[in-house]
C-alpha atoms as a PDB file:
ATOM      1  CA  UNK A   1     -21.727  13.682 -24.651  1.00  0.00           C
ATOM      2  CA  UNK A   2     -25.019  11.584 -25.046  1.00  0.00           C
ATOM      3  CA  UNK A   3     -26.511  10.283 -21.558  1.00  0.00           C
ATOM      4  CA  UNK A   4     -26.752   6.467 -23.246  1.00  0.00           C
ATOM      5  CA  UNK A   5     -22.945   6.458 -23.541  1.00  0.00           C
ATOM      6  CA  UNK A   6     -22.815   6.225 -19.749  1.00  0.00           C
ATOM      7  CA  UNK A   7     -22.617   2.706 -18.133  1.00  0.00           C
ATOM      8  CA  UNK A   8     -24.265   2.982 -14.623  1.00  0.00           C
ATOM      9  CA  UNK A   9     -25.165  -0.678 -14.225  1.00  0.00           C
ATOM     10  CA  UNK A  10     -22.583  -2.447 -12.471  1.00  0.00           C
ATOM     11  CA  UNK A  11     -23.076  -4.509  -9.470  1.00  0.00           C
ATOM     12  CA  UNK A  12     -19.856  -6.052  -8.359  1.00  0.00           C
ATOM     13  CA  UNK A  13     -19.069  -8.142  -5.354  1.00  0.00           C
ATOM     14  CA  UNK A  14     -16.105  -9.670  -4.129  1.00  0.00           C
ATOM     15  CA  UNK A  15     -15.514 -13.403  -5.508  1.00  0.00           C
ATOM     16  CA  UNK A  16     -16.567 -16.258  -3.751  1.00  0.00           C
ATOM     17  CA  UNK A  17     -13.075 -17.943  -3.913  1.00  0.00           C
ATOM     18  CA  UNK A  18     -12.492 -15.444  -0.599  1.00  0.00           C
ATOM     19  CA  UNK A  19     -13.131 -18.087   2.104  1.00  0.00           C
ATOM     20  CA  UNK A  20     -11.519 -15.624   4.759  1.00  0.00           C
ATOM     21  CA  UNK A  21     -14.751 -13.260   4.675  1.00  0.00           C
ATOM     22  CA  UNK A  22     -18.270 -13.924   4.978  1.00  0.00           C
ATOM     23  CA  UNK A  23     -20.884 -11.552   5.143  1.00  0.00           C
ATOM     24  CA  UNK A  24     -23.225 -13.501   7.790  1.00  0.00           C
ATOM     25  CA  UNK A  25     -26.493 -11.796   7.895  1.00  0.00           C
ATOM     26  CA  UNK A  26     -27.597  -8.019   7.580  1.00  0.00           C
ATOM     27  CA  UNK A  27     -30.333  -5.989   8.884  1.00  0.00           C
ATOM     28  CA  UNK A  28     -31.977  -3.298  11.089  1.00  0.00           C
ATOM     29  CA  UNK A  29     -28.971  -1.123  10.914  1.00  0.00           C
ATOM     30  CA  UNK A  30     -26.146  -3.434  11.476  1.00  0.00           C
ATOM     31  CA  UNK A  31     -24.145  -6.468   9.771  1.00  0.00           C
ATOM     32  CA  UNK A  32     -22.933  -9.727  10.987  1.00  0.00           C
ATOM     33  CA  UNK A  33     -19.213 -10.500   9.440  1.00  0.00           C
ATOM     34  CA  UNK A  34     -16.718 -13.413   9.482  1.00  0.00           C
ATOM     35  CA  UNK A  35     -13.115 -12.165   9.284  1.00  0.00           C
ATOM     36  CA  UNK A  36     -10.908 -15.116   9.116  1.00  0.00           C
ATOM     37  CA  UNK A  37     -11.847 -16.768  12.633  1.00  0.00           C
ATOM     38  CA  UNK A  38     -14.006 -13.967  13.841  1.00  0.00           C
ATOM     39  CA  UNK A  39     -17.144 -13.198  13.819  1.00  0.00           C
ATOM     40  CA  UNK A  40     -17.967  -9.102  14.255  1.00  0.00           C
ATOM     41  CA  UNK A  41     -21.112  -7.657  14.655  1.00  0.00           C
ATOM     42  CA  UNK A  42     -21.262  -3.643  13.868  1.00  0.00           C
ATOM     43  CA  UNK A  43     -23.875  -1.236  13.217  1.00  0.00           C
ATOM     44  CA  UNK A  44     -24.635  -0.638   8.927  1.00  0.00           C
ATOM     45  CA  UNK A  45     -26.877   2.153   8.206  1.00  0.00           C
ATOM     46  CA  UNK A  46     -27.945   0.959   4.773  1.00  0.00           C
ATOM     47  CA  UNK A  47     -28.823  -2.185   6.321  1.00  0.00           C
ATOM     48  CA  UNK A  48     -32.333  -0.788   6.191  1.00  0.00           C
ATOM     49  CA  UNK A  49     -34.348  -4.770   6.292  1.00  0.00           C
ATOM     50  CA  UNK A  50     -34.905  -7.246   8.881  1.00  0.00           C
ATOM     51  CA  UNK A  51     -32.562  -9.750  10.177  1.00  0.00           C
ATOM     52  CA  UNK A  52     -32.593 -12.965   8.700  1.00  0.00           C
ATOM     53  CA  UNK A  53     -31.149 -14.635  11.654  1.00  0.00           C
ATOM     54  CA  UNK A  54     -32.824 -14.060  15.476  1.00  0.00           C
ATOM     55  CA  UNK A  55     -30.587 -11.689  17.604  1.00  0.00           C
ATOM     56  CA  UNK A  56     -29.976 -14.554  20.096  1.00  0.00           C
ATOM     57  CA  UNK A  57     -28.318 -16.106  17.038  1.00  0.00           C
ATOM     58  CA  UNK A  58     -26.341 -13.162  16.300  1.00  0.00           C
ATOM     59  CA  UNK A  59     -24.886 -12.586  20.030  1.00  0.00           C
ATOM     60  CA  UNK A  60     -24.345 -16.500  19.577  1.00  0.00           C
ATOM     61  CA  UNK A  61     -22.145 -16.065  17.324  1.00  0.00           C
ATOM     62  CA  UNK A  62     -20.528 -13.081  17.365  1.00  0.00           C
ATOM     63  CA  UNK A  63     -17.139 -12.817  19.227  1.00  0.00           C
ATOM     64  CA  UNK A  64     -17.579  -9.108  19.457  1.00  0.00           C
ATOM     65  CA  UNK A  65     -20.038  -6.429  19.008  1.00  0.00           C
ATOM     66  CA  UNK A  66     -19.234  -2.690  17.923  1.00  0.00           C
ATOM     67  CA  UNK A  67     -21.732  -0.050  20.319  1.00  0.00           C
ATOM     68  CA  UNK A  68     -22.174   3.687  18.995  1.00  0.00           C
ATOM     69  CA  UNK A  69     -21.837   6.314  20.910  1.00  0.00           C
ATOM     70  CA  UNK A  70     -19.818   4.778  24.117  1.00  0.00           C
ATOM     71  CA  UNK A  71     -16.802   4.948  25.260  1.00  0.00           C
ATOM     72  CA  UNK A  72     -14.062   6.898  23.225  1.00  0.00           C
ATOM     73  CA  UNK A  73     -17.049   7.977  20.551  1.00  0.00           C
ATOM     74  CA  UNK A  74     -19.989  10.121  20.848  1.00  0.00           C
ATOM     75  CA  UNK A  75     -23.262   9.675  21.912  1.00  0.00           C
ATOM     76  CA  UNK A  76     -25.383  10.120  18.968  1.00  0.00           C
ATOM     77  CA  UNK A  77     -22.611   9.335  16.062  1.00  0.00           C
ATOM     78  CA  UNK A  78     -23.419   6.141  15.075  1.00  0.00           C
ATOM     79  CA  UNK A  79     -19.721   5.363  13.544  1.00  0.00           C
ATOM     80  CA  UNK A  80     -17.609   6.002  17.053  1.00  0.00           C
ATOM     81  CA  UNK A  81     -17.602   3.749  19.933  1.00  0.00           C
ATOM     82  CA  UNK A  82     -16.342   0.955  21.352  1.00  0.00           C
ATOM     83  CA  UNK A  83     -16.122  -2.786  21.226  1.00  0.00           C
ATOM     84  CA  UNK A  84     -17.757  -5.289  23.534  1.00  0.00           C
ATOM     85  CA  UNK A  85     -16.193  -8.466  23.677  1.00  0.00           C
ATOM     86  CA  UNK A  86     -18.378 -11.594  23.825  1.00  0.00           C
ATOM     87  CA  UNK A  87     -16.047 -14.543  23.250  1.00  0.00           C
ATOM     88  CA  UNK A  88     -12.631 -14.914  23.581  1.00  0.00           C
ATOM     89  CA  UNK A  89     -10.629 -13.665  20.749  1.00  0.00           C
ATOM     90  CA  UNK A  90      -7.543 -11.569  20.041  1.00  0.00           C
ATOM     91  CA  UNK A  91      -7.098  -8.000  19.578  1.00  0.00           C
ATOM     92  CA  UNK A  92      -5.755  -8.445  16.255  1.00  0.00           C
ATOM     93  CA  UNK A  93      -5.215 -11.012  13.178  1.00  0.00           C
ATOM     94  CA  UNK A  94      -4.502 -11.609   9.642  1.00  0.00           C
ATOM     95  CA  UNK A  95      -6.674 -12.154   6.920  1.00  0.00           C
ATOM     96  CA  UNK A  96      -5.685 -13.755   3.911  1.00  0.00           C
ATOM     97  CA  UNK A  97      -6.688 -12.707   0.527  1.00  0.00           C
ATOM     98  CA  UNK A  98      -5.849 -15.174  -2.969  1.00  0.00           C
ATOM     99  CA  UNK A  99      -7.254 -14.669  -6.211  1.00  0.00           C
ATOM    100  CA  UNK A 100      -7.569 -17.612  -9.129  1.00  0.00           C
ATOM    101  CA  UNK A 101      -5.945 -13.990 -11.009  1.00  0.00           C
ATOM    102  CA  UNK A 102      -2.880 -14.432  -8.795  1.00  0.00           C
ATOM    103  CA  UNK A 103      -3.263 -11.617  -6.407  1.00  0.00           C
ATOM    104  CA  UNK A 104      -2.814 -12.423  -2.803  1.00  0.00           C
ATOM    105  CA  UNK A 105      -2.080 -10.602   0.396  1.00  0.00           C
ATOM    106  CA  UNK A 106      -2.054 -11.206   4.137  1.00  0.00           C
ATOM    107  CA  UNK A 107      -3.595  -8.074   5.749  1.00  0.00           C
ATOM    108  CA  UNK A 108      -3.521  -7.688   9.663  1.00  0.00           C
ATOM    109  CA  UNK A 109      -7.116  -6.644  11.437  1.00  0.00           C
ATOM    110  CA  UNK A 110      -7.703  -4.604  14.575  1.00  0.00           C
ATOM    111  CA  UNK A 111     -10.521  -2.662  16.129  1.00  0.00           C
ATOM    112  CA  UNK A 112     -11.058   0.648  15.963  1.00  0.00           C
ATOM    113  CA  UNK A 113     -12.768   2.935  17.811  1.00  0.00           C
ATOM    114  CA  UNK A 114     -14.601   4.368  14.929  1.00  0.00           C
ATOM    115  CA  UNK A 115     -16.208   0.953  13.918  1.00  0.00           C
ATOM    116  CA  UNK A 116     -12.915  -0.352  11.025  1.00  0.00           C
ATOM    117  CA  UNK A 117     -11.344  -3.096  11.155  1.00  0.00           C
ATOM    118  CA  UNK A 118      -8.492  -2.593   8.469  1.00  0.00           C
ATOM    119  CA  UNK A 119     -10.207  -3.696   5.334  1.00  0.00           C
ATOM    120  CA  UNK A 120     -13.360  -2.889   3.379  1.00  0.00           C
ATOM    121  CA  UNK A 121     -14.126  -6.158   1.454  1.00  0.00           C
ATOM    122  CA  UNK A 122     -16.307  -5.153  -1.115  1.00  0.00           C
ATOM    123  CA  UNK A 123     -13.362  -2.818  -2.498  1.00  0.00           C
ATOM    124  CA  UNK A 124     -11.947  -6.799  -3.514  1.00  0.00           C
ATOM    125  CA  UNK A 125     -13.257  -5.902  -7.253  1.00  0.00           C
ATOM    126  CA  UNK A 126     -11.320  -2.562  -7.193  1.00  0.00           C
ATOM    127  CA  UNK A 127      -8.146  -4.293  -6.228  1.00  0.00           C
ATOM    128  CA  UNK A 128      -8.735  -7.020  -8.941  1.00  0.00           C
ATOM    129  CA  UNK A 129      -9.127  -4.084 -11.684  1.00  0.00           C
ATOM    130  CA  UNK A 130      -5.820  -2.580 -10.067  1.00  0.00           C
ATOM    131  CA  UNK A 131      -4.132  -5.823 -10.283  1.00  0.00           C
ATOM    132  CA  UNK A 132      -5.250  -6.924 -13.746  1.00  0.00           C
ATOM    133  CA  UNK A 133      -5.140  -3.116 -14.993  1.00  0.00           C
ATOM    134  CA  UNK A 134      -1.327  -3.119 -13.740  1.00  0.00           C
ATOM    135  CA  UNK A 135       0.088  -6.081 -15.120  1.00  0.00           C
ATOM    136  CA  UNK A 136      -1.316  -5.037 -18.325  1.00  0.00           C
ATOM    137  CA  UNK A 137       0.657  -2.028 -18.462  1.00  0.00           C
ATOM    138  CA  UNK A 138       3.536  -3.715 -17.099  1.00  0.00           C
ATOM    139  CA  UNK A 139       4.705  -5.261 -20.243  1.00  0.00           C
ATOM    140  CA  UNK A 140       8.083  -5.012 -22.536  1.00  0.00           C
ATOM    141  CA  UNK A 141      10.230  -3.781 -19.371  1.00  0.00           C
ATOM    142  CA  UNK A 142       8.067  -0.868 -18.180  1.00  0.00           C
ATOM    143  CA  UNK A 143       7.312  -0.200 -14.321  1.00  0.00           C
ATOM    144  CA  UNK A 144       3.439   1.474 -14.291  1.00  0.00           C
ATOM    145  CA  UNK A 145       3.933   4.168 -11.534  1.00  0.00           C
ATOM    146  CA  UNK A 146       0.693   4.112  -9.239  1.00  0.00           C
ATOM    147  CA  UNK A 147      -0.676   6.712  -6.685  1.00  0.00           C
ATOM    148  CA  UNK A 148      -2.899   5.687  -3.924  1.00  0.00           C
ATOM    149  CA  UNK A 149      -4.326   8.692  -2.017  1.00  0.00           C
ATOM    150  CA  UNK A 150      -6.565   8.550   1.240  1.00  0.00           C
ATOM    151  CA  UNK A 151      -4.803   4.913   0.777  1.00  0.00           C
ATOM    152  CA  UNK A 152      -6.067   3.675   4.614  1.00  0.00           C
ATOM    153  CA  UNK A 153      -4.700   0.460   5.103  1.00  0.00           C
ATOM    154  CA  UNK A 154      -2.971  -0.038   1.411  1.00  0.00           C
ATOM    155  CA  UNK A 155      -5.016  -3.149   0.365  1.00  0.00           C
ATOM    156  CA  UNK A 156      -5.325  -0.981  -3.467  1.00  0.00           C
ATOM    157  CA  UNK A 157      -1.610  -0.292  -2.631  1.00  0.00           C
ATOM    158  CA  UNK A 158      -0.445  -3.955  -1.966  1.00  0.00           C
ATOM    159  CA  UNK A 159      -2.335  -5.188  -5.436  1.00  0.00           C
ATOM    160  CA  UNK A 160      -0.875  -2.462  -7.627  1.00  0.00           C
ATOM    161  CA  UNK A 161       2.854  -3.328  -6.275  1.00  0.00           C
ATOM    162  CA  UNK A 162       1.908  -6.747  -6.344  1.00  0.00           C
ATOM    163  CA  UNK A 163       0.939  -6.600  -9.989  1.00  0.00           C
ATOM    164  CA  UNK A 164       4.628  -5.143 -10.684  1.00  0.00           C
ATOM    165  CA  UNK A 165       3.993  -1.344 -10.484  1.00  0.00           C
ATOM    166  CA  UNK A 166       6.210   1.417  -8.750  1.00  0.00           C
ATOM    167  CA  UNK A 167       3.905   2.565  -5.808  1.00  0.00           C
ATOM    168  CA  UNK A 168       3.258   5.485  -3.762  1.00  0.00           C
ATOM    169  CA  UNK A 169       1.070   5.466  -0.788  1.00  0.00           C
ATOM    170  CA  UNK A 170      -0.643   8.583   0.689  1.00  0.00           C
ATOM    171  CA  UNK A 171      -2.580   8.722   3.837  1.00  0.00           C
ATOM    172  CA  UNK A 172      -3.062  11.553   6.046  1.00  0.00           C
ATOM    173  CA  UNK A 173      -3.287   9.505   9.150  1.00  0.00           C
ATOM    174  CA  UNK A 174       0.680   8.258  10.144  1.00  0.00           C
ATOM    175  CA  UNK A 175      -0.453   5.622  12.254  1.00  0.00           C
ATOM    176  CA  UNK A 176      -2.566   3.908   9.379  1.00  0.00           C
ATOM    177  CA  UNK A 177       0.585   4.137   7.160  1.00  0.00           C
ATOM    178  CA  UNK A 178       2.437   2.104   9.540  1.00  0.00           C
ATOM    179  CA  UNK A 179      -0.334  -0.452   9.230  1.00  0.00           C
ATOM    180  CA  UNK A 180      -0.194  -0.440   5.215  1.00  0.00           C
ATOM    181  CA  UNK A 181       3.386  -0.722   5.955  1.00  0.00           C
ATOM    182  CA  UNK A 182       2.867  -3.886   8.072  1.00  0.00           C
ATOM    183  CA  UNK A 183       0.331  -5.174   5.662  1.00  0.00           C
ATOM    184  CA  UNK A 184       3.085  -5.132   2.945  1.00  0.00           C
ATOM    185  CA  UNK A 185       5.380  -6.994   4.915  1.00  0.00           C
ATOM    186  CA  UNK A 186       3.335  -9.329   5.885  1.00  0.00           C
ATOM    187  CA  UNK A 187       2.220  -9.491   2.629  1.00  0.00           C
ATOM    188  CA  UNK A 188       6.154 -10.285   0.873  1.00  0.00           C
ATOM    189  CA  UNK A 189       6.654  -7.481  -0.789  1.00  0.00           C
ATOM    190  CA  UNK A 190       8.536  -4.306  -0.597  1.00  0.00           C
ATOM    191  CA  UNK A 191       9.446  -1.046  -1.889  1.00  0.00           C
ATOM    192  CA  UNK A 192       6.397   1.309  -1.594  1.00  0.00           C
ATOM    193  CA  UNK A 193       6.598   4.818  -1.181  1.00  0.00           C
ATOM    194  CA  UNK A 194       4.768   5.889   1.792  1.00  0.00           C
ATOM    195  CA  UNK A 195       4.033   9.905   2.079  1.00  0.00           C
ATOM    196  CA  UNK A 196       2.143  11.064   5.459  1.00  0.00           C
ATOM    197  CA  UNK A 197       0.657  14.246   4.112  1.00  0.00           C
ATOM    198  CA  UNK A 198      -2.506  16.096   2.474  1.00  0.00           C
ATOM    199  CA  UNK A 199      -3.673  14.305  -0.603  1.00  0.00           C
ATOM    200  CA  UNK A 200      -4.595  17.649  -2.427  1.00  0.00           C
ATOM    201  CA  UNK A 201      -1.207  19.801  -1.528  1.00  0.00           C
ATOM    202  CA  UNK A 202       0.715  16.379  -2.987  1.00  0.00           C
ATOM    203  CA  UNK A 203      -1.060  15.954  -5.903  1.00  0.00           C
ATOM    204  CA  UNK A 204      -0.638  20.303  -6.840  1.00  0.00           C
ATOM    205  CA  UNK A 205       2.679  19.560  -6.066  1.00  0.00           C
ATOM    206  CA  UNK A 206       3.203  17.111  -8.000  1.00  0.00           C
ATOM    207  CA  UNK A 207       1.547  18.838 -11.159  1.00  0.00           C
ATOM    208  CA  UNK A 208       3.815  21.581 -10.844  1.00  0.00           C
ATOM    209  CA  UNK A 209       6.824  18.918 -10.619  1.00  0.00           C
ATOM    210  CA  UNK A 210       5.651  17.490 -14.028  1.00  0.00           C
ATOM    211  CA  UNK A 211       5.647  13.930 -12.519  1.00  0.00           C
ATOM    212  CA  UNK A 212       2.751  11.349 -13.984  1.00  0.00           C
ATOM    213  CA  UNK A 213       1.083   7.909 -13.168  1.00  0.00           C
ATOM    214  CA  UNK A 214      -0.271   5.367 -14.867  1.00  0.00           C
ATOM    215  CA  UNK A 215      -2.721   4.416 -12.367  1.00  0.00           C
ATOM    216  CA  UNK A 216      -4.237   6.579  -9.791  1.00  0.00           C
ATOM    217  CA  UNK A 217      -6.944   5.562  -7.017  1.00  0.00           C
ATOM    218  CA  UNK A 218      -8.494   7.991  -5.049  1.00  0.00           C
ATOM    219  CA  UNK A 219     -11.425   6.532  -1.814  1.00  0.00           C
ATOM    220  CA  UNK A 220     -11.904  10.448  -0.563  1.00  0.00           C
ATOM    221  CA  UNK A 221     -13.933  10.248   2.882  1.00  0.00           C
ATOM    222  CA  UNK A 222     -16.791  12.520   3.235  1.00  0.00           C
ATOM    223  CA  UNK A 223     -15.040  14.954   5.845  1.00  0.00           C
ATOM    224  CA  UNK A 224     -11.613  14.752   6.984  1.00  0.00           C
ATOM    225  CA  UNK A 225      -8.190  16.686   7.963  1.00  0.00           C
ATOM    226  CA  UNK A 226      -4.418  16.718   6.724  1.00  0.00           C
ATOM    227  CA  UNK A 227      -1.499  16.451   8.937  1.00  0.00           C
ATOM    228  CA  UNK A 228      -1.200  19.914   9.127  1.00  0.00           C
ATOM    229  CA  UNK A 229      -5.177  20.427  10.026  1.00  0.00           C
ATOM    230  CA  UNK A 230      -5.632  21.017   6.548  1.00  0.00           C
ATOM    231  CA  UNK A 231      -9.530  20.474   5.841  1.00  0.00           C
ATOM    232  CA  UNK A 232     -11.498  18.235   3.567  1.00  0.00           C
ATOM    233  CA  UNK A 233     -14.640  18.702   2.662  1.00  0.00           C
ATOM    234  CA  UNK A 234     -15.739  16.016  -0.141  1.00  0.00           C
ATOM    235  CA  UNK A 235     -18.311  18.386  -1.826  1.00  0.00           C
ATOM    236  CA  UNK A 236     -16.361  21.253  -2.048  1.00  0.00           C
ATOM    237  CA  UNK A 237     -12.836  19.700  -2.883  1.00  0.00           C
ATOM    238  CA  UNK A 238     -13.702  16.668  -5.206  1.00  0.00           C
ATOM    239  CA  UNK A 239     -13.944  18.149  -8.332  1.00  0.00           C
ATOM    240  CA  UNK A 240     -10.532  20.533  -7.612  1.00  0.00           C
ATOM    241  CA  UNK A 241      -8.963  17.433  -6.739  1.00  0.00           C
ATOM    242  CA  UNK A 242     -10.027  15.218  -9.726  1.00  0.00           C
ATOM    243  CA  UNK A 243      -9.080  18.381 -12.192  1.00  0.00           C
ATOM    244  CA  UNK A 244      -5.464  17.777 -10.561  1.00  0.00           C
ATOM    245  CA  UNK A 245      -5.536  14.263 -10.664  1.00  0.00           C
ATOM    246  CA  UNK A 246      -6.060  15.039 -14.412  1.00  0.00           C
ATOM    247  CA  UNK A 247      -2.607  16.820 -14.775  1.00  0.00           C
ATOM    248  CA  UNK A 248      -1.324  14.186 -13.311  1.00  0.00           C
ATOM    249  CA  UNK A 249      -2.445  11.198 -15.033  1.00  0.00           C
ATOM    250  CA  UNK A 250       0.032   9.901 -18.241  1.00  0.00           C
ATOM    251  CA  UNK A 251      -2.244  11.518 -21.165  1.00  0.00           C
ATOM    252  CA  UNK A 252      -2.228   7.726 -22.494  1.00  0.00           C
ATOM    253  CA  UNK A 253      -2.842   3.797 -21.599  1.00  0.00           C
ATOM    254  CA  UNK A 254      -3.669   4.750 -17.852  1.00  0.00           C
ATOM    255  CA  UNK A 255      -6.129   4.142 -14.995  1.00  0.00           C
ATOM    256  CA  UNK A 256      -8.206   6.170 -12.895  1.00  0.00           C
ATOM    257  CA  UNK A 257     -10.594   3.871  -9.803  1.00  0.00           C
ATOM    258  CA  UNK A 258     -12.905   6.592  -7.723  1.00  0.00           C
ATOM    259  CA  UNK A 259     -14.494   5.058  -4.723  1.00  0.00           C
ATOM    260  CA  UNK A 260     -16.780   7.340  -2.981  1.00  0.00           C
ATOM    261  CA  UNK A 261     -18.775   6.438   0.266  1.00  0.00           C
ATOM    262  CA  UNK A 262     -21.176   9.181   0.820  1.00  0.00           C
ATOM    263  CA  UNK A 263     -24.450   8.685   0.730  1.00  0.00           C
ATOM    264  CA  UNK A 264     -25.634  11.286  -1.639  1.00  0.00           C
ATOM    265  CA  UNK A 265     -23.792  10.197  -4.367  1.00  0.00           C
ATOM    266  CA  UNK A 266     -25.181   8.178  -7.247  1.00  0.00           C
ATOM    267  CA  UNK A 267     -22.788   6.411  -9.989  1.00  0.00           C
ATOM    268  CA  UNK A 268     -23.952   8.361 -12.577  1.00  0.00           C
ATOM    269  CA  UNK A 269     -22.800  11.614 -10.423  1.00  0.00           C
ATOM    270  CA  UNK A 270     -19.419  10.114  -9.997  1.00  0.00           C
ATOM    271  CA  UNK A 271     -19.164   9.506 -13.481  1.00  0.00           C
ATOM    272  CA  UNK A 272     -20.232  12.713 -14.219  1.00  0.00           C
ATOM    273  CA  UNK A 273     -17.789  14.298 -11.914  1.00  0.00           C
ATOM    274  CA  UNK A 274     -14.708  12.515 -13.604  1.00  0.00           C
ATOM    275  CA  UNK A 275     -15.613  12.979 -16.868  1.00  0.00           C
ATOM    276  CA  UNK A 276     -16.145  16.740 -16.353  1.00  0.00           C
ATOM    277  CA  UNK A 277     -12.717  16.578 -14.876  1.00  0.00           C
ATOM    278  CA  UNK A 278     -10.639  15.273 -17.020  1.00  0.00           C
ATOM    279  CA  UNK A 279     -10.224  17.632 -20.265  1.00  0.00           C
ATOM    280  CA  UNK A 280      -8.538  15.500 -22.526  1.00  0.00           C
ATOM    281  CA  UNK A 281     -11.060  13.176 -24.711  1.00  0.00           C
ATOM    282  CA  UNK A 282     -10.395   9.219 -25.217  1.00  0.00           C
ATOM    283  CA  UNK A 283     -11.634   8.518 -22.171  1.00  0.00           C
ATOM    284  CA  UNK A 284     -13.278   5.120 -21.343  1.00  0.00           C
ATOM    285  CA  UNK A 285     -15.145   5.030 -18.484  1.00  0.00           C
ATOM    286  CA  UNK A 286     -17.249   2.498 -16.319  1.00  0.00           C
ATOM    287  CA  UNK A 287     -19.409   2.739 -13.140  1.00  0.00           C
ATOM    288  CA  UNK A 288     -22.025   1.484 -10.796  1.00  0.00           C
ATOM    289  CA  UNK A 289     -21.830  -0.323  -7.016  1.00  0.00           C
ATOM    290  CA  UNK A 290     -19.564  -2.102  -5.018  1.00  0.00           C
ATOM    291  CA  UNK A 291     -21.847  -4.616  -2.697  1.00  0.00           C
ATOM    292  CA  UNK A 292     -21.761  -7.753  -0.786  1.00  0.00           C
ATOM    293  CA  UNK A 293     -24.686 -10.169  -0.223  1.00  0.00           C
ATOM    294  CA  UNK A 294     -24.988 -12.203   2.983  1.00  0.00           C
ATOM    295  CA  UNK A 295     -26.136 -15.960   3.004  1.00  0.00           C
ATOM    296  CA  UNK A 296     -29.601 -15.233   3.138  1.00  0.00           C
ATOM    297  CA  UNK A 297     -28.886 -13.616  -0.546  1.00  0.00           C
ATOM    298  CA  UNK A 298     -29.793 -10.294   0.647  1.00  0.00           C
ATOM    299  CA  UNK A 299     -27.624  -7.302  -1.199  1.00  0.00           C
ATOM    300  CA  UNK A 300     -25.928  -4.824   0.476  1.00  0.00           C
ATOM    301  CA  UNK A 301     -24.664  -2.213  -1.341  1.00  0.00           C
ATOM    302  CA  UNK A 302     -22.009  -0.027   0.318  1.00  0.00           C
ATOM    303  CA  UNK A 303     -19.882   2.088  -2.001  1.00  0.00           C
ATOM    304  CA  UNK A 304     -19.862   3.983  -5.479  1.00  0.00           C
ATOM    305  CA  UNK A 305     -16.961   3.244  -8.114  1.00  0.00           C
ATOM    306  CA  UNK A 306     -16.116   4.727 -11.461  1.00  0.00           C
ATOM    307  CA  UNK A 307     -13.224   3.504 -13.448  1.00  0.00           C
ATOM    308  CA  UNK A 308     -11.738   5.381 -16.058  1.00  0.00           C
ATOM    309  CA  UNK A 309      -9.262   4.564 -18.588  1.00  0.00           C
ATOM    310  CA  UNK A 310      -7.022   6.471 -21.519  1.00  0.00           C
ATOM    311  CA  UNK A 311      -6.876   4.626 -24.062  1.00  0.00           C
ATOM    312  CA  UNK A 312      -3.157   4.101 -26.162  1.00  0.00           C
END
C-alpha cells in the first residue's frame, strides 16, 4: 500500500469544555495539573523545556508533589515513589467529565505509588471516538459488543457502555478493576463485564470460541505481568496480540483505538503495526498524537493513537 495513503498528522487534545482538568504549566521533567480541586505536581519526562511559572509558584500551588525514587519506589526509577503532601487535601476525589456530545462520567482519583492518579486526560479524544463510534453502531435495535483490554481504570469502558454498547472490561490488576467498577457506579451505569485475567490468553480464547466485537481498544503498557505471572513484553507481544485482535474483530462496520505509550514508537509505526495485522482489506485507518497544552500554550505530547475502522 502507497506510504501517502497513511494519515500521520493528527494532534488531538482533550476539549476545552473539561473545566475539571487543567494542565497548569510543564517543564524540566515534570507537570503541574488541576484535577477538580487539586492541584498535583509529578515528574513528566517529555517535559523536556523550561518552566513557565517560578518553582516557588509551583510549590505555591500545588497541594501535593509526586518524588521518584522514595519511599515504596526505587531509587533511580523515575515513575515509583511517593507523595508529599503540601496543603491540605484528601486522599481521594471525583472528577467529573461532560461532553457538548453527551458523554459524561464521574471518575474517583487517588494516588499511587507509581505516580497515577486514575485517569490519563489526554485519552478524552479516544473516549469521544468510542462514544461517537458506539452510538453509531448502535442503531435499529443492535447492542455493539466492546472489549477493553489493559482497561486500567475503565474511563474507554464507561464511554463505550455509556454510548449503549455491551461491555467487557479486562485488566490484569484486580484491584484496578474494582476501581473501574466504582467509577461505573459512580458514574450511573451498570452492567459491564469485568474479567481479571491476561489480555493475550483472553483474546486466543476467545478466537477459538468464535465470539466477535464491534469495538475493541487496546492501551498495552510497555512491560507488564498477568495474574498468573504471565509476562508482557510490548515489543515482542504486540503484533501476536493485534493478529488476534484481528480474529476477533466483526469482519464489518467495527472499531479498533491503539494507544501506545512507549517512547520509541512513532504513529506511523503504530499504523504500520495494525495494518500489517489485520489481513482482511477495507480497512480505514487514522493516526497521530494524543497531547495536552498548558496555559502558557506549550504542547505536550504524551501518547500514540491509531484508529482503525471496517467499513460496512
Amino acid at each position: 500500500m502507497a506510504l501517502t495513503n497513511f494519515r500521520t498528522d493528527m494532534i488531538e487534545y482533550p476539549g476545552k469544555y473539561w473545566k475539571d482538568y487543567e494542565l497548569l504549566d510543564s517543564g524540566a521533567g515534570e507537570k503541574l495539573e488541576r484535577f477538580g480541586g487539586y492541584v498535583l505536581a509529578r515528574p513528566e519526562p517529555k517535559a523536556l523545556w523550561d518552566k513557565s511559572l517560578p518553582e516557588s509558584e509551583w510549590k505555591r500551588r500545588a497541594h501535593t508533589e509526586f518524588v521518584p525514587g522514595a519511599g515504596f519506589g526505587r531509587a533511580g526509577k523515575e515513575d515509583s515513589g511517593t507523595w508529599r503532601q503540601l496543603r491540605k487535601m484528601d486522599e481521594q476525589w471525583y472528577l467529573d467529565y461532560r461532553s457538548p456530545q453527551g458523554l459524561e462520567m464521574k471518575l474517583r482519583l487517588g494516588m499511587t505509588s507509581f505516580k497515577h492518579v486514575g485517569v490519563f486526560p489526554e485519552q478524552a479524544p479516544n473516549w469521544e471516538y468510542i462514544y461517537s463510534k458506539t452510538r453509531e453502531f448502535a442503531t435499529g435495535g443492535r447492542t455493539p459488543r466492546v472489549l477493553n483490554l489493559f482497561a486500567y481504570t475503565g474511563a474507554a469502558s464507561l464511554a463505550a457502555r455509556a454510548a449503549g454498547a455491551d461491555v467487557t472490561h479486562l485488566d490484569s490488576v484486580r484491584q484496578v478493576v474494582t476501581w473501574a467498577r466504582g467509577n461505573m457506579e459512580n458514574s450511573g451505569l451498570d452492567g459491564i463485564r469485568w474479567v481479571v485475567e491476561d489480555a493475550m490468553k483472553f483474546a486466543r480464547r476467545e478466537a477459538r470460541r468464535g465470539n466477535l466485537y464491534d469495538g475493541i481498544i487496546l492501551d498495552p503498557p510497555a512491560y507488564g505481568h498477568g495474574p498468573d505471572g504471565e509476562k508482557w513484553k510490548l515489543d515482542e507481544c504486540l503484533f501476536e496480540m493485534l493478529r488476534t485482535v484481528d480474529s476477533i474483530l466483526r469482519p464489518e462496520r467495527s472499531f479498533v483505538v491503539l494507544n501506545l505509550y512507549s517512547n520509541g514508537y512513532s504513529a506511523l509505526l503504530g499504523e504500520t503495526l495494525v495494518r500489517q495485522a489485520f489481513r482482511s482489506g477495507g480497512l480505514k485507518t487514522e493516526s497521530g498524537e494524543l497531547a495536552l497544552i498548558d496555559s502558557f500554550g506549550k504542547a505536550l505530547p504524551l501518547s500514540i493513537v491509531v484508529r482503525a475502522e471496517r467499513q460496512p
